[in-house]
PDB file of N, CA and C in Angstrom:
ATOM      1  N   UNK A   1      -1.274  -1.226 -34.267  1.00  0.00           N
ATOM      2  CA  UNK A   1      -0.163  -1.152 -33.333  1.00  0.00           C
ATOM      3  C   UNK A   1       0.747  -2.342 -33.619  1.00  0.00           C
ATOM      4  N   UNK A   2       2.069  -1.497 -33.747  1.00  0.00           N
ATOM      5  CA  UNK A   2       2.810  -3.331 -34.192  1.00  0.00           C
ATOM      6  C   UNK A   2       3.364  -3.777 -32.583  1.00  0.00           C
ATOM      7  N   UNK A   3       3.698  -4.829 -32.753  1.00  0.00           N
ATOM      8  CA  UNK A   3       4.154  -6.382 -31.764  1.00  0.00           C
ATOM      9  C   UNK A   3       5.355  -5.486 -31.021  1.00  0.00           C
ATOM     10  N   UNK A   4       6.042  -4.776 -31.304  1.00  0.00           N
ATOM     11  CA  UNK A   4       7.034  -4.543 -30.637  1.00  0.00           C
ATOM     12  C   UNK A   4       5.947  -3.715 -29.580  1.00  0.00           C
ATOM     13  N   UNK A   5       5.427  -2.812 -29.743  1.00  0.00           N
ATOM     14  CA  UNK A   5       4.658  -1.539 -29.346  1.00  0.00           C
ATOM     15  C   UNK A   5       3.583  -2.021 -28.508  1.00  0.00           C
ATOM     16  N   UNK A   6       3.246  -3.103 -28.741  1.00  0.00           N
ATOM     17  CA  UNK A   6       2.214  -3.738 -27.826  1.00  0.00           C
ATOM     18  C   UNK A   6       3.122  -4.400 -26.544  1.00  0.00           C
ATOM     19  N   UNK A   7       4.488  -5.210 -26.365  1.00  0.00           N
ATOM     20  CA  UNK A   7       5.048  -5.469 -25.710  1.00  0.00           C
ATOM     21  C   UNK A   7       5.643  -4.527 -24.743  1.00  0.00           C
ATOM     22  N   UNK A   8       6.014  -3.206 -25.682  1.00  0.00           N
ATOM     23  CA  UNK A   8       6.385  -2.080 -24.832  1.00  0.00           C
ATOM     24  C   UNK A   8       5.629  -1.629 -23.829  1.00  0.00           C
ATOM     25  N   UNK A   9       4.223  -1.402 -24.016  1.00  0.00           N
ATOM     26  CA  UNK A   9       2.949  -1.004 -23.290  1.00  0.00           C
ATOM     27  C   UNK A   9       2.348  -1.921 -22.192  1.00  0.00           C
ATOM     28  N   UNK A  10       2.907  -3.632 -22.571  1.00  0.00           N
ATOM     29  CA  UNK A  10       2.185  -4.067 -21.689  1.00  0.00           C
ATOM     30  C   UNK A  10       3.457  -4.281 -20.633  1.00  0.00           C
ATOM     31  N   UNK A  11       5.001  -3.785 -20.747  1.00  0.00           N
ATOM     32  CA  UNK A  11       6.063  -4.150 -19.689  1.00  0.00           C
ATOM     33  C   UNK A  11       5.784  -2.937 -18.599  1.00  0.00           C
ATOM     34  N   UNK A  12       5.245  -1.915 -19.323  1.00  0.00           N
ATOM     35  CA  UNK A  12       5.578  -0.970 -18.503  1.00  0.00           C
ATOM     36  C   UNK A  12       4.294  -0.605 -17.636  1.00  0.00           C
ATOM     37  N   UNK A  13       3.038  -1.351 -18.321  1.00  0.00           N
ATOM     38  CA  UNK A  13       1.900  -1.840 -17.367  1.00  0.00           C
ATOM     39  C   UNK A  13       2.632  -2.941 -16.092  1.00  0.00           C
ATOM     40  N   UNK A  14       3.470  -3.362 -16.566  1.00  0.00           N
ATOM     41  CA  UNK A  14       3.742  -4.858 -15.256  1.00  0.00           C
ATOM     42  C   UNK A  14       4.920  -3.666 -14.594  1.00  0.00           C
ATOM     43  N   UNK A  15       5.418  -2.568 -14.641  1.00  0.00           N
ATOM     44  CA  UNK A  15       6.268  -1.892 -13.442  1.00  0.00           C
ATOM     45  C   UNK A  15       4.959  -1.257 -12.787  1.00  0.00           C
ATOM     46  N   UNK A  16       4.551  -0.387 -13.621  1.00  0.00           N
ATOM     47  CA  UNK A  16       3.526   0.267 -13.204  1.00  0.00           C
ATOM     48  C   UNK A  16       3.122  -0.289 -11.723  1.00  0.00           C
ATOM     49  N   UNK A  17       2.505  -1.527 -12.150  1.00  0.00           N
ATOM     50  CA  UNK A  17       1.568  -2.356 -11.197  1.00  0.00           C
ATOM     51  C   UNK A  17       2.660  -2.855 -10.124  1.00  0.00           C
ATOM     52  N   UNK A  18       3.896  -3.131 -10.398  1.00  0.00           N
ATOM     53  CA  UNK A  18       5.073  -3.067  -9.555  1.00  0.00           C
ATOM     54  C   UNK A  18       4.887  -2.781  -8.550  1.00  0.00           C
ATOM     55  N   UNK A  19       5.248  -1.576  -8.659  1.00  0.00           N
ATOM     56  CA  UNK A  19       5.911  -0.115  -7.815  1.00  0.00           C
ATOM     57  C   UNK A  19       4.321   0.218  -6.921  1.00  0.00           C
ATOM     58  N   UNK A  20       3.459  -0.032  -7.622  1.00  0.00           N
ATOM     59  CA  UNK A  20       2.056   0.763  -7.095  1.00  0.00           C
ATOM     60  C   UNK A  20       1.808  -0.627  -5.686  1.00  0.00           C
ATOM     61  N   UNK A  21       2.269  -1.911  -6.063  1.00  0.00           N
ATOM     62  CA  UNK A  21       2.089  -3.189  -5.220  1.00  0.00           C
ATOM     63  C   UNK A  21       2.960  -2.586  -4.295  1.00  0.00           C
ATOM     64  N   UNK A  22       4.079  -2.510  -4.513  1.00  0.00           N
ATOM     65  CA  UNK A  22       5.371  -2.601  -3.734  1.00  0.00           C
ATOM     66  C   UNK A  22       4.836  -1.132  -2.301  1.00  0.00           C
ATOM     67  N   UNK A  23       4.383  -0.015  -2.807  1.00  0.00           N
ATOM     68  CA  UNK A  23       4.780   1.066  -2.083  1.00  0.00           C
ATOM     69  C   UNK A  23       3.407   0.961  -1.219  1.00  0.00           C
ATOM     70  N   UNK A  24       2.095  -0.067  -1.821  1.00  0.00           N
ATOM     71  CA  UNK A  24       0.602  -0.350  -0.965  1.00  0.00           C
ATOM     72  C   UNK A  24       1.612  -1.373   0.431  1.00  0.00           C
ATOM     73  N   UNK A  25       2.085  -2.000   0.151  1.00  0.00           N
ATOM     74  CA  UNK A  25       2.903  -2.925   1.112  1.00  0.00           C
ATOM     75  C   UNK A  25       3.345  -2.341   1.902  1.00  0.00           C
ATOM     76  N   UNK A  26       4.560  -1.650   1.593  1.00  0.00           N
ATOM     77  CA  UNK A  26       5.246  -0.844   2.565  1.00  0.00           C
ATOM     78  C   UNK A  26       4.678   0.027   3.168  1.00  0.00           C
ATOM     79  N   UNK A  27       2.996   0.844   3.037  1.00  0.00           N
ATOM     80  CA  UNK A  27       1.932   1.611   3.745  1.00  0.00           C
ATOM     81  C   UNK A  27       1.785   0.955   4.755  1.00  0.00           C
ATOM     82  N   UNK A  28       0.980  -0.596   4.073  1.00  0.00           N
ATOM     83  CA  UNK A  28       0.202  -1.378   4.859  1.00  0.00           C
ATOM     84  C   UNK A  28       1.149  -1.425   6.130  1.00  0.00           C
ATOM     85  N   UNK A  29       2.329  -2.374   5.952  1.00  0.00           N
ATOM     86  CA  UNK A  29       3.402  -2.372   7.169  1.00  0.00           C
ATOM     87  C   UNK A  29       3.611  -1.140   8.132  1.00  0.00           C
ATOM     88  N   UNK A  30       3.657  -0.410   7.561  1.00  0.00           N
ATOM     89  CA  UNK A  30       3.965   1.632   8.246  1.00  0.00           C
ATOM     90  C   UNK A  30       2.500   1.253   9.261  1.00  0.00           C
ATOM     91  N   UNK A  31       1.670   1.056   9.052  1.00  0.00           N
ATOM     92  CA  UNK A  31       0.323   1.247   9.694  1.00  0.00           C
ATOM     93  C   UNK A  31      -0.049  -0.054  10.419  1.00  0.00           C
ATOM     94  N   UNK A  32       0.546  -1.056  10.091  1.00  0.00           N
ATOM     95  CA  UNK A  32       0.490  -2.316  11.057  1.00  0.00           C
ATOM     96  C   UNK A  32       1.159  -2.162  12.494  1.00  0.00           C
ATOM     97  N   UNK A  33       2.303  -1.612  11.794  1.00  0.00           N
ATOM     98  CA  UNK A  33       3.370  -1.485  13.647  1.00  0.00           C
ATOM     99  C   UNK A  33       3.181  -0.215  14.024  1.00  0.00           C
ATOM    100  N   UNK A  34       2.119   0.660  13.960  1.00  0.00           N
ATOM    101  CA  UNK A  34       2.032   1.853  14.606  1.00  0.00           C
ATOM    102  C   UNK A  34       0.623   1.731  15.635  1.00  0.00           C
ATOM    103  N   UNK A  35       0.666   2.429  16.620  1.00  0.00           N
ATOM    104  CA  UNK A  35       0.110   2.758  17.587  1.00  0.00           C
ATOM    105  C   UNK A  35      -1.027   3.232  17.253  1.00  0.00           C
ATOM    106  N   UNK A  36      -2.223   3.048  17.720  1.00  0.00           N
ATOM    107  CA  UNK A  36      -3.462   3.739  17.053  1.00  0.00           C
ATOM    108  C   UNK A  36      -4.082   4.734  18.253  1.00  0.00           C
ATOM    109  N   UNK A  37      -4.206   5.531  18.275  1.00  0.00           N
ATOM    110  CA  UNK A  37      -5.049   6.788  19.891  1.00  0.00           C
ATOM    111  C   UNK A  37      -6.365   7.129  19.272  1.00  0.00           C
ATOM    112  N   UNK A  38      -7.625   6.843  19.912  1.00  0.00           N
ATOM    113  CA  UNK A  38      -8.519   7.737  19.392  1.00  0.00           C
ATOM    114  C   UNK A  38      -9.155   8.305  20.468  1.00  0.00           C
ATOM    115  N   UNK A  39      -9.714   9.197  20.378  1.00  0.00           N
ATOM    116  CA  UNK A  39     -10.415   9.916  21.199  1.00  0.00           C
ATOM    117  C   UNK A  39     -11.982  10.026  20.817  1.00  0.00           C
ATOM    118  N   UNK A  40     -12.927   9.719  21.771  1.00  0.00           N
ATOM    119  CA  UNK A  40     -14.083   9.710  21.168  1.00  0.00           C
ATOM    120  C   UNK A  40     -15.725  10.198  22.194  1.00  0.00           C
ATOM    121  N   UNK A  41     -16.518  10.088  21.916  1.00  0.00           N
ATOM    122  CA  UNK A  41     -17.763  10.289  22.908  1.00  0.00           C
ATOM    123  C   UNK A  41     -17.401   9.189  24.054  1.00  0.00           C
ATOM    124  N   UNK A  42     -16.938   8.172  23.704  1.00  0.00           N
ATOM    125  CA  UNK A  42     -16.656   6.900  25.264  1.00  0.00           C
ATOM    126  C   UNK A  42     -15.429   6.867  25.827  1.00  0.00           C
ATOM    127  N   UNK A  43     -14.652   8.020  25.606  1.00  0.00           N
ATOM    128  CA  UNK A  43     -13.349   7.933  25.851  1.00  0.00           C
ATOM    129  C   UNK A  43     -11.885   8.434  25.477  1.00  0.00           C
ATOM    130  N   UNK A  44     -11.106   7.475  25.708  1.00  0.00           N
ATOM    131  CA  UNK A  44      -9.907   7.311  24.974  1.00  0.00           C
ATOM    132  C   UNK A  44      -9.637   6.149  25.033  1.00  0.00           C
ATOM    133  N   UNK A  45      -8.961   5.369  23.302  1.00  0.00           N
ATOM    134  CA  UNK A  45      -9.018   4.125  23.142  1.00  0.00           C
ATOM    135  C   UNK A  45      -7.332   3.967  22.804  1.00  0.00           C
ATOM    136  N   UNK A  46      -6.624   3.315  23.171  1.00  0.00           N
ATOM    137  CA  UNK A  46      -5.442   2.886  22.531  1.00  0.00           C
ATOM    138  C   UNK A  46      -5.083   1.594  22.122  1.00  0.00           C
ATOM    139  N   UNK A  47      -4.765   1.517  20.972  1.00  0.00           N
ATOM    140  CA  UNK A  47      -4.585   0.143  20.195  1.00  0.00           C
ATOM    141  C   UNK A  47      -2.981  -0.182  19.668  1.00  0.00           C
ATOM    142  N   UNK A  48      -2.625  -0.957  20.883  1.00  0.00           N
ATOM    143  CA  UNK A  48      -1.023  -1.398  20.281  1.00  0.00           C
ATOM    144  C   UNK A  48      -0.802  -1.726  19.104  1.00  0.00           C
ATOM    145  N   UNK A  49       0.640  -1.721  18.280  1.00  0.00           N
ATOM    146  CA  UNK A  49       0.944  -2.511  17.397  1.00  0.00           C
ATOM    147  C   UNK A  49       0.420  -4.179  17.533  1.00  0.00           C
ATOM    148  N   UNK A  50       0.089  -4.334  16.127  1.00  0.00           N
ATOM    149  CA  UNK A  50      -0.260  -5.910  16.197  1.00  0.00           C
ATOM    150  C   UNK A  50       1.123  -6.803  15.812  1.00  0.00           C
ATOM    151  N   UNK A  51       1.026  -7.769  16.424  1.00  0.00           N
ATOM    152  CA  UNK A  51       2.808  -8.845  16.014  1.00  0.00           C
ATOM    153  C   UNK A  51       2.471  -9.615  15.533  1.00  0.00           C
TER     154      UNK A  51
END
């Protein structure tokens, strides 16, 4: 594999890993400020957003 071809492979490993960081983040956040309801054998539990 020549030098150019190895550089090519490893830039598009570092978006790759980017985009895959970037869009786990923006989940994580989606699911931090949301409301949690469960329903269960003891109940019903509700869990505010955390700040």
């Amino acid at each position: 594999m020549s030098r150019s071809a190895l550089y090519a492979v490893i830039a598009i490993l570092v978006v790759v890993v980017g985009f895959g960081s970037y869009y786990a983040y923006r989940d994580y956040q989606d699911k931090k400020n949301s409301t949690e309801i469960t329903i269960g054998p003891k109940g019903i539990k509700i869990d505010p957003p955390a700040r």
